[in-house]
Protein backbone atom coordinates (compact mmCIF):
# COMPACT_ATOMS: atom_id res chain seq x y z
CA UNK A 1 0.00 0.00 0.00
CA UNK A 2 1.76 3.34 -1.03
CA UNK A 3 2.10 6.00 1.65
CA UNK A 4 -0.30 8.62 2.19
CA UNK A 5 1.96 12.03 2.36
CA UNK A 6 1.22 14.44 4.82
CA UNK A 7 -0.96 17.92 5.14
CA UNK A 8 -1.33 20.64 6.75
CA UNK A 9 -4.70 22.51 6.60
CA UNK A 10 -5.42 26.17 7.03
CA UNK A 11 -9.02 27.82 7.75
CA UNK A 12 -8.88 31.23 7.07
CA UNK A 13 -12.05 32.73 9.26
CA UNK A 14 -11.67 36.94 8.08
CA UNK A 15 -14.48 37.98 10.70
CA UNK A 16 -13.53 39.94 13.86
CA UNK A 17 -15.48 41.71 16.72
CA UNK A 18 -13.47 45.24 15.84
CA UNK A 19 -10.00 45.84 13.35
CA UNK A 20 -6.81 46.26 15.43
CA UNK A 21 -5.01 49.45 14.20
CA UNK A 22 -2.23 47.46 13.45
CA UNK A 23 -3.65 44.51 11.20
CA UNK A 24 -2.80 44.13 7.79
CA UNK A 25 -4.50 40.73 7.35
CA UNK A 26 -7.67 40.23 5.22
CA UNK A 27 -10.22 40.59 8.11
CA UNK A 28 -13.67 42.38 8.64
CA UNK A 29 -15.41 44.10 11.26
CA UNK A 30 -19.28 44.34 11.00
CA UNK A 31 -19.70 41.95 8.74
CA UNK A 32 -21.38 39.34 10.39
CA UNK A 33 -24.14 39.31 8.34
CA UNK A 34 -22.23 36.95 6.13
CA UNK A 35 -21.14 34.75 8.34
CA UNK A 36 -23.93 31.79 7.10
CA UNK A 37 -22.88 32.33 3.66
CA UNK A 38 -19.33 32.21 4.51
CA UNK A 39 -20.11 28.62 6.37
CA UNK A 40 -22.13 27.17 3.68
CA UNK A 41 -19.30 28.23 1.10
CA UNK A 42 -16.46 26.83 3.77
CA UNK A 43 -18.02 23.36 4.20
CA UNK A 44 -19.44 22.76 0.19
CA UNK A 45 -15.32 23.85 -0.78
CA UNK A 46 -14.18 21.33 2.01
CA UNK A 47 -16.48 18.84 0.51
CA UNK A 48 -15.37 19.76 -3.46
CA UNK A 49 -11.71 19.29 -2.85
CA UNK A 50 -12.29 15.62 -1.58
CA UNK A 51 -10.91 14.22 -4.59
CA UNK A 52 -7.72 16.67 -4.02
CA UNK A 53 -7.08 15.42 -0.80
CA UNK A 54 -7.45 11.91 -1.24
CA UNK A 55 -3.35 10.53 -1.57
CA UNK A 56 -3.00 12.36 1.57
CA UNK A 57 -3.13 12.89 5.90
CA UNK A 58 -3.74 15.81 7.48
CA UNK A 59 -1.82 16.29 10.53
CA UNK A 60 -2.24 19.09 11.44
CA UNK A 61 -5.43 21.79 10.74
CA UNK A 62 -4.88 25.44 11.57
CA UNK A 63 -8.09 27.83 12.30
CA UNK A 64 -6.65 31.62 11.63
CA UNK A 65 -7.83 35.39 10.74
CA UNK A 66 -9.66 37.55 11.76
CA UNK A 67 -10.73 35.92 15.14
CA UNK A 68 -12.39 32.21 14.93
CA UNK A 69 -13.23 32.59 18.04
CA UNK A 70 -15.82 35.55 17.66
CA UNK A 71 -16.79 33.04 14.86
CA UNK A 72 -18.63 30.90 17.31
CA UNK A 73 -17.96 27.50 18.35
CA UNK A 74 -21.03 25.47 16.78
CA UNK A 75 -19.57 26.86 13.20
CA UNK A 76 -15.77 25.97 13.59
CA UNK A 77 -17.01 22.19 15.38
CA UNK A 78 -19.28 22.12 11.74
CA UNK A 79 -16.10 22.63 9.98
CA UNK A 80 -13.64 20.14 12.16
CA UNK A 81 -16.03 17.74 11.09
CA UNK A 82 -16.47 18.40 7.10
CA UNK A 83 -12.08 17.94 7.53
CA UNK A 84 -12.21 14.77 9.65
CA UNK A 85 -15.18 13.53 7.18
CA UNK A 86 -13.64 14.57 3.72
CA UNK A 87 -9.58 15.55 4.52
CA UNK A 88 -8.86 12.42 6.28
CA UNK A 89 -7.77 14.31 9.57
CA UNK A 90 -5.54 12.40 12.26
CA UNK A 91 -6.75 11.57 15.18
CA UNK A 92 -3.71 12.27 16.78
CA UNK A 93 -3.31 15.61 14.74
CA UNK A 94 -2.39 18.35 15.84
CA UNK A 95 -5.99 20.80 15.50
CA UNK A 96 -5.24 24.91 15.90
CA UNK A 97 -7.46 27.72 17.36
CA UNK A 98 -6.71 31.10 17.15
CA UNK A 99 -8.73 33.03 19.94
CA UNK A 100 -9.62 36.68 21.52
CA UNK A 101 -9.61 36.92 25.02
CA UNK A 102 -13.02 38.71 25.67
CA UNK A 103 -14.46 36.63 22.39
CA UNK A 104 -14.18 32.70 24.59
CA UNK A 105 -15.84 31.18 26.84
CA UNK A 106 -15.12 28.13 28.94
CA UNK A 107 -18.50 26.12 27.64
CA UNK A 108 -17.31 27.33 24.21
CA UNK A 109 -14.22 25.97 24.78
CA UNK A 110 -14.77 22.77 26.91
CA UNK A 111 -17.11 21.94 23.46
CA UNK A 112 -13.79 23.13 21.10
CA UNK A 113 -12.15 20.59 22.87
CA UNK A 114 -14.71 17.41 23.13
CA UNK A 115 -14.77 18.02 19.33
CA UNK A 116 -11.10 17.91 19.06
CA UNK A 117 -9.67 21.11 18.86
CA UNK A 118 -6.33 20.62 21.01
CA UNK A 119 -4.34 23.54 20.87
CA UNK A 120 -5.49 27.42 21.05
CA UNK A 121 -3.13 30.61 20.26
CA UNK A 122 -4.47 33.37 22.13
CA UNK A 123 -3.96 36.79 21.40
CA UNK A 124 -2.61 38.45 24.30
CA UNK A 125 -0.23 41.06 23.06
CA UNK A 126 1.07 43.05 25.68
CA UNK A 127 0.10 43.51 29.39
CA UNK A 128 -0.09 47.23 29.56
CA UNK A 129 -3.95 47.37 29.29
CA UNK A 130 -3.32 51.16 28.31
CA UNK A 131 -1.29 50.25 25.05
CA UNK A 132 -4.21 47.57 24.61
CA UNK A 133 -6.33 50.06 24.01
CA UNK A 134 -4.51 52.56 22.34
CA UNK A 135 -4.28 49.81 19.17
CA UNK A 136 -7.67 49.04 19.72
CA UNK A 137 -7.81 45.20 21.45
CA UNK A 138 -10.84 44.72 22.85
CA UNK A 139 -9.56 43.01 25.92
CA UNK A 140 -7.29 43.87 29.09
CA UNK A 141 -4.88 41.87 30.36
CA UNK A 142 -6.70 40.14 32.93
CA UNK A 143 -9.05 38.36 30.13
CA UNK A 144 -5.84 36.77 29.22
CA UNK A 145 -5.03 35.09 32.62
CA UNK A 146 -8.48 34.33 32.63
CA UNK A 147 -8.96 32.35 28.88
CA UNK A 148 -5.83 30.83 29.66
CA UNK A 149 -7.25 29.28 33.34
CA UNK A 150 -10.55 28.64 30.92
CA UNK A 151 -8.55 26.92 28.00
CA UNK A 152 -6.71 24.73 30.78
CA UNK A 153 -10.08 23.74 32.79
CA UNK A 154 -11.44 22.43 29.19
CA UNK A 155 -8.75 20.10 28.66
CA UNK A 156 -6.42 22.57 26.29
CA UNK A 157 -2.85 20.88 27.16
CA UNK A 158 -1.06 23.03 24.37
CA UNK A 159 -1.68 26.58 25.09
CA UNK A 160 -0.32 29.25 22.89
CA UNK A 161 -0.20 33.29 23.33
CA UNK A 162 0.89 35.87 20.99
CA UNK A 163 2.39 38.84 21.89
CA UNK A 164 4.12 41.98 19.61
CA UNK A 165 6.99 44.46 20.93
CA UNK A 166 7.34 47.80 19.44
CA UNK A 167 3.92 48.69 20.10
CA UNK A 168 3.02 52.64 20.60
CA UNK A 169 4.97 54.27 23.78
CA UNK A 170 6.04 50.81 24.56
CA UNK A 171 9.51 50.95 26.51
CA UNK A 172 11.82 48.13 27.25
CA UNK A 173 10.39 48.31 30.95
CA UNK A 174 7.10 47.62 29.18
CA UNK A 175 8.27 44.33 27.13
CA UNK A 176 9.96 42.97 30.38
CA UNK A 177 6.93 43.25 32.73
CA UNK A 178 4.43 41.67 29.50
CA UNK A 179 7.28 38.45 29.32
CA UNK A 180 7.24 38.42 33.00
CA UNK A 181 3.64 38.46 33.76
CA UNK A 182 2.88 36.31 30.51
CA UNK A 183 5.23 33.88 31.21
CA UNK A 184 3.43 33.78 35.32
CA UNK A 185 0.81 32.24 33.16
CA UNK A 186 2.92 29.13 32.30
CA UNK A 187 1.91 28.66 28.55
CA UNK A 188 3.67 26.41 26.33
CA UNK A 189 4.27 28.25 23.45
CA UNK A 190 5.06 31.80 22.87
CA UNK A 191 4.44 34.06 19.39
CA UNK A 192 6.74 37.29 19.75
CA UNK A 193 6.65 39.71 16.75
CA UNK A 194 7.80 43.23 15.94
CA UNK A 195 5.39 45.78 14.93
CA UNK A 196 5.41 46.79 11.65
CA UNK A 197 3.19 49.51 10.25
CA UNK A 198 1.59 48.23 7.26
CA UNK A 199 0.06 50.85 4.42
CA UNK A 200 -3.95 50.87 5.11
CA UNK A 201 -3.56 50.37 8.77
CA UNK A 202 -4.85 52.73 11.44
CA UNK A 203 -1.61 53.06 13.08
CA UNK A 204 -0.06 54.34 9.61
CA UNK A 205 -0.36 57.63 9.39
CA UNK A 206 1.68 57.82 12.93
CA UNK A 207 4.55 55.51 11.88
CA UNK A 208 7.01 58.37 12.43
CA UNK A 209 5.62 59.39 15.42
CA UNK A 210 7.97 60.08 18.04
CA UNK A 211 6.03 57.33 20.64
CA UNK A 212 6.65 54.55 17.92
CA UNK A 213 10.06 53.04 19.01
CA UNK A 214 12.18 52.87 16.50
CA UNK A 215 14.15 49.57 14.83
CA UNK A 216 17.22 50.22 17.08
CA UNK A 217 14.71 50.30 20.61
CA UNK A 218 12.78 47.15 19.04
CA UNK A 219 16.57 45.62 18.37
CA UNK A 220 16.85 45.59 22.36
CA UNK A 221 13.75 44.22 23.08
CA UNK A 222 14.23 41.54 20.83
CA UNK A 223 17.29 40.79 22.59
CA UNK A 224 16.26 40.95 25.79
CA UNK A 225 13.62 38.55 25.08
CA UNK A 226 15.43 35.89 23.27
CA UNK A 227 17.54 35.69 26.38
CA UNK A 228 15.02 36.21 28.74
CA UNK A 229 12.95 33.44 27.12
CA UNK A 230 15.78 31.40 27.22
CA UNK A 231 16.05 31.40 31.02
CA UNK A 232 12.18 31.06 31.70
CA UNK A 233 13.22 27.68 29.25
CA UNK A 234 11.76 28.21 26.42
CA UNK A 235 13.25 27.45 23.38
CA UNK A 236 13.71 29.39 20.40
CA UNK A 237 12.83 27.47 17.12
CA UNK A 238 12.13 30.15 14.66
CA UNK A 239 12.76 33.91 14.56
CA UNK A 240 9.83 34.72 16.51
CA UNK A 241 8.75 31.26 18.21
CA UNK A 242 9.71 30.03 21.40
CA UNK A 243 8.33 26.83 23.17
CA UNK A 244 8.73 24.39 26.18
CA UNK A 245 10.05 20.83 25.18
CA UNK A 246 7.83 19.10 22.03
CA UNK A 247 5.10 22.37 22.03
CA UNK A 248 6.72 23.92 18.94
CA UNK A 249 4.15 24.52 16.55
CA UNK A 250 3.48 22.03 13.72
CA UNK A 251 1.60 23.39 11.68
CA UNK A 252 3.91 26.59 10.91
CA UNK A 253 6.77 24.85 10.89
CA UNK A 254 5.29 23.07 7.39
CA UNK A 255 5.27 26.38 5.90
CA UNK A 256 9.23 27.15 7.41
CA UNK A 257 10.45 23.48 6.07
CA UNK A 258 8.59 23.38 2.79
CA UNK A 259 5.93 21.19 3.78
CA UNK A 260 2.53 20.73 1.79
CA UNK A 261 -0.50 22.70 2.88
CA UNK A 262 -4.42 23.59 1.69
CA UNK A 263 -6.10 26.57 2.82
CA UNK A 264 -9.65 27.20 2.64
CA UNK A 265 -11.23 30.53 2.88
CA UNK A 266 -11.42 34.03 1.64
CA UNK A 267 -7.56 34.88 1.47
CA UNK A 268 -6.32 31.08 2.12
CA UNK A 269 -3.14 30.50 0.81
CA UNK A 270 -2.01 26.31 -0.22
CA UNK A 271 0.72 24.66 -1.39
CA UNK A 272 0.58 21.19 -3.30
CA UNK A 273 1.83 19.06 -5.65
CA UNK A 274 4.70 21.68 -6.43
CA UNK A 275 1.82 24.60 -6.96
CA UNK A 276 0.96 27.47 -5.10
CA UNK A 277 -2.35 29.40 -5.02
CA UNK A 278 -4.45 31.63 -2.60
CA UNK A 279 -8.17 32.03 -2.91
CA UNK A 280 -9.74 35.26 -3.90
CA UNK A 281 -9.45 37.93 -0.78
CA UNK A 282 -13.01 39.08 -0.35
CA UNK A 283 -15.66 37.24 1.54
CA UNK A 284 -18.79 37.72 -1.11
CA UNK A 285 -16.64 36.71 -3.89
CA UNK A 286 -15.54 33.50 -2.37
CA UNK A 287 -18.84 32.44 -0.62
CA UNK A 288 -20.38 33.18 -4.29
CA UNK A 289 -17.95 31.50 -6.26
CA UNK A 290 -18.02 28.67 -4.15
CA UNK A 291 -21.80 28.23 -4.08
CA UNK A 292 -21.85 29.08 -7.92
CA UNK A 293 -19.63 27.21 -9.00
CA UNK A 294 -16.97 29.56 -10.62
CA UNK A 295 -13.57 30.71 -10.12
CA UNK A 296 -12.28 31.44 -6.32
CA UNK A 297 -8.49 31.14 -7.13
CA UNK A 298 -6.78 34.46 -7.32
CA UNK A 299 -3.14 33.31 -7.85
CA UNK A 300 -1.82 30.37 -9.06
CA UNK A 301 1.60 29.33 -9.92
CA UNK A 302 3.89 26.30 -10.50
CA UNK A 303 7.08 25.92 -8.31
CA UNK A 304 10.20 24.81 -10.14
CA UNK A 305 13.05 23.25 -8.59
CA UNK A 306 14.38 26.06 -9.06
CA UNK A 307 12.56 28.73 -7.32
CA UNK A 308 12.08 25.64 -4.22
CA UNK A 309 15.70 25.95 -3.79
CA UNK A 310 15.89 29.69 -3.64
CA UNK A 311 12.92 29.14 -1.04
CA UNK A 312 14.32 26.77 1.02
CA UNK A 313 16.93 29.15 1.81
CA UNK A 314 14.46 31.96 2.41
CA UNK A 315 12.54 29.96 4.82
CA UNK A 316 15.01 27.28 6.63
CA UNK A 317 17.23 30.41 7.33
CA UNK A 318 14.06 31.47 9.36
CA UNK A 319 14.69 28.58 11.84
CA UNK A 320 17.00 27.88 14.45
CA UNK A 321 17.72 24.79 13.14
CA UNK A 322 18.66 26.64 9.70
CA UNK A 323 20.25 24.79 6.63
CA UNK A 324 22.64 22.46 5.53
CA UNK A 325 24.62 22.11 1.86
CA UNK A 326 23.16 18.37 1.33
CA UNK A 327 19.18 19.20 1.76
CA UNK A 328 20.18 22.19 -0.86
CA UNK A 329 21.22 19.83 -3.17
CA UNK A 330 18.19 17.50 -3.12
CA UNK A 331 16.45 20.04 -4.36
CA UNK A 332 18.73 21.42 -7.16
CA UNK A 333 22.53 20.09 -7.38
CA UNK A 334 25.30 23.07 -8.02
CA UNK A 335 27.88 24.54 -6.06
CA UNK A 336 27.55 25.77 -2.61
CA UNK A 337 30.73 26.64 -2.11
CA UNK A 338 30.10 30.69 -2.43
CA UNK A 339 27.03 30.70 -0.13
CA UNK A 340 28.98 28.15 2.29
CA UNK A 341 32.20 30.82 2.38
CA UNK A 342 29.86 33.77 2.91
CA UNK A 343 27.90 31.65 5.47
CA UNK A 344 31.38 31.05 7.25
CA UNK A 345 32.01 34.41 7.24
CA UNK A 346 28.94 35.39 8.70
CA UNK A 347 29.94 33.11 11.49
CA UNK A 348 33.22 35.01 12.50
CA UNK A 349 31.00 37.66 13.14
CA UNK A 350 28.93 36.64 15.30
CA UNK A 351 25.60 36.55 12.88
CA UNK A 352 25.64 32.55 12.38
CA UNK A 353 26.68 29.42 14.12
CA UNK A 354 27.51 26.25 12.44
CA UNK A 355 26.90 23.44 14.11
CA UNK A 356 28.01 19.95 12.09
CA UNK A 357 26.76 20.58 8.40
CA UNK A 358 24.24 23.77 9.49
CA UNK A 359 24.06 27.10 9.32
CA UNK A 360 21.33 29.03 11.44
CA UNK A 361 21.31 32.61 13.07
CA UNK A 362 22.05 33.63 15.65
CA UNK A 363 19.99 36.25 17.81
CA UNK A 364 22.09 38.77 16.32
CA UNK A 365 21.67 37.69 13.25
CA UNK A 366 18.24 37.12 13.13
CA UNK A 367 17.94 41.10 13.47
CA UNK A 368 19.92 41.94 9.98
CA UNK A 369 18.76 37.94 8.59
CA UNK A 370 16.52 40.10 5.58
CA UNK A 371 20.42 41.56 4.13
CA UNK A 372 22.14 38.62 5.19
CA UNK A 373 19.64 35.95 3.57
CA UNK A 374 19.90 38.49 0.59
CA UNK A 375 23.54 37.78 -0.28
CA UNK A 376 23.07 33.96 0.63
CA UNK A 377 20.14 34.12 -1.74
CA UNK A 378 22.07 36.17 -4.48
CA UNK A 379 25.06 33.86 -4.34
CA UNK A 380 22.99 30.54 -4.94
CA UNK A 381 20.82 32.38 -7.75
CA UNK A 382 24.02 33.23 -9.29
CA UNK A 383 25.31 29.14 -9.09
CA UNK A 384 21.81 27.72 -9.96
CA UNK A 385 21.77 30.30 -13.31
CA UNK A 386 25.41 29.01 -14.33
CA UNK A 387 24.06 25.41 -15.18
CA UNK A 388 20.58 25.79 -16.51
CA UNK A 389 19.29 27.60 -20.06
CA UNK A 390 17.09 30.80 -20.03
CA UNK A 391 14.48 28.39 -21.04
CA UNK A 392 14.52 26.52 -17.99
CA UNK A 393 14.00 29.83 -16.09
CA UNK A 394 10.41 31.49 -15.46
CA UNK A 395 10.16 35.39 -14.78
CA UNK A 396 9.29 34.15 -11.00
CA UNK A 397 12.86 32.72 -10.74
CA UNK A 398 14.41 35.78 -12.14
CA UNK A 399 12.70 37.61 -10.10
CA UNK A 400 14.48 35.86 -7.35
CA UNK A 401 17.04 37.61 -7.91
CA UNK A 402 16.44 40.54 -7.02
CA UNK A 403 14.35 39.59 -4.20
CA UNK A 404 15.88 41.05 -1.73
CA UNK A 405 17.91 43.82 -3.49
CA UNK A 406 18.22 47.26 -2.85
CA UNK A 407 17.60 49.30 0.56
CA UNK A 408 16.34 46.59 3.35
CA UNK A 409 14.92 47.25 6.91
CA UNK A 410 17.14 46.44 9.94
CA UNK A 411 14.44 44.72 11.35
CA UNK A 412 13.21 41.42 9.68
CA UNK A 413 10.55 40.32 12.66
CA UNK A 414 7.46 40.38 10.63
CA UNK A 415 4.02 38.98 11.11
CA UNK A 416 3.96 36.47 8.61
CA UNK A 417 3.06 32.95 8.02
């Protein structure tokens, strides 16, 4: 019997209680309205893509956006159980919740977990209830001990909780007393991003404000927490991911070490069979497409070897665990030997360890890792072109290229995957 590969599945649910002034995602406030539409369409595209699913496992299933939560917890059981029906869903998967503090419950969460929902990433933030409100989170700090105690009493043994430094008037004295008092609340994994001010953002027009710390004050909280982190014994994994032993995060780290993925939703994003495509970002047009029968796919492209080499750098240089000249090559055999001298000299100063036959970043690294994977990327691009014809090469993998050419930001601590 041949192997059934493995998946990970993203939900994207784009409906919130209010918009955060500094959310750039595709997510709406006061739309809830739609909210049956958007179900119906979720559940009938679940049950369409059976015969695209069928070769594989899902092992893990990721509920983002917007805020499931506010979703409500009879819609996001409906759709656990279109997966487990139609997406052949393990039982020992590992099944993602993104949740609001003040948007919970414990009976919505004790019947998350019955249904098998078994790990929740709660968005705490920060613990100054002042900046909480001055980027518009409708919660305060003490809704965060509180989902947390709720998320434990329902049986949630992998608790997650987000948090973002560089936030308005934010000081170092700030971060400390949010990793202190978050980490009082003994979770098991920890999201820690930068701000970034996005264009269409609330928070934009202020990004030179003088009360927005700048990339050199966000440098020194990013320190501070790596090492602070480190004591409290969590583990760094990824640029911004820290977790106690085994509680790293699954699902992400499929996107960080090339793993396969399907998202569903308004905005979802997949990656299979050597494609990649996102769905159309707007609610109406999905839900309608869906239940119409026509076209939801916004993007689509075809990943050569290629361009999977160039992003295998991109992304495994995200990790602590980093790269290594040998998984290159399984992907697309030429030299290494430029990108392994400028990797070497990266580790004289201080930017990158090597450890056996990996490179990875170091804290210090990770804060200038958008330059430095630049010049790694530029020196491999440079290799791969030497061996293959024009022909071989799409625009995308030109493109590539110049990826990350001219004027880059200090910081690289984005809110991504």
């Amino acid at each position: 019997m041949e192997k059934m590969k493995r998946l990970g599945i993203y939900v994207h649910i784009p409906f919130c209680r209010s918009k955060c002034a500094y959310c750039d995602f595709y997510s709406l406030a006061g739309r809830d309205n739609m909210m049956d539409m958007y179900q119906k369409a979720l559940i009938s595209h679940i049950r369409e893509s059976s015969s695209q699913l069928r070769g594989y496992v899902a092992d893990t299933v990721y509920f983002g956006g917007g805020t499931p939560s506010y979703y409500g917890a009879r819609r996001l059981i409906d759709i656990l159980e279109a997966l487990k029906k139609y997406a052949n869903v393990l039982v020992e998967g590992e099944i993602t919740l993104e949740a609001n503090p003040d948007s919970v419950s414990r009976q919505d969460l004790s019947k998350l977990r019955r249904a098998g929902f078994n790990r929740i990433s709660i968005g705490a933030q920060c613990a100054n209830d002042g900046i909480l409100k001055s980027i518009g989170r409708p919660h305060n700090f003490e809704q965060v001990g509180e989902a947390v105690k709720n998320a434990r009493s329902a049986g949630f043994e992998n608790v997650s909780l987000d948090l973002i430094y560089g936030l308005p008037s934010q000081t170092k004295e700030d971060w400390a007393d949010t990793l202190t008092r978050t980490v009082a609340l003994k979770p098991d994994h920890l999201s820690c991003y930068g701000l970034t001010i996005e264009p269409g953002t609330a928070l934009y027009p202020y990004r030179e404000a003088p009360y927005i710390p700048d990339a050199d004050a966000q440098a020194d909280m990013y320190l501070y927490m790596t090492e602070a982190l480190e004591r409290y014994g969590y583990r760094q994994y990824e640029i911004s991911n820290f977790a106690k032993r085994d509680r790293e995060s699954r699902h992400n780290l499929k996107y960080w070490t090339g793993g396969e993925y399907m998202g569903f939703g308004a905005a979802a994003h997949s990656y299979v069979d050597g494609r990649r495509f996102a769905m159309v970002a707007d609610v109406e047009a999905y839900s309608k497409g869906v239940l119409n029968g026509s076209g939801v796919v916004s993007q689509l492209e075809n990943i050569t070897d290629f361009e999977q080499a160039g992003e295998y750098l991109m992304l495994g240089l995200r990790t602590v665990r980093g790269i290594s000249e040998a998984e290159y090559k399984d992907i697309f055999p030429c030299s290494f030997d430029d990108a392994a001298a400028l990797m070497d000299s990266y580790v004289r100063q201080g930017w990158m360890r090597k450890t056996d036959d990996r490179w990875s970043f170091t804290p210090k690294g990770f804060l200038v890792s958008n330059t430095l994977i630049g010049s790694i990327i530029d020196c491999q691009t440079t290799a791969r072109m030497r061996i293959v014809s024009p022909d071989t090469v799409s625009d995308s993998d030109e493109d590539q290229i110049s990826l990350f050419g001219g004027e880059q930001e200090s910081m690289t601590l984005f809110r991504g995957l």
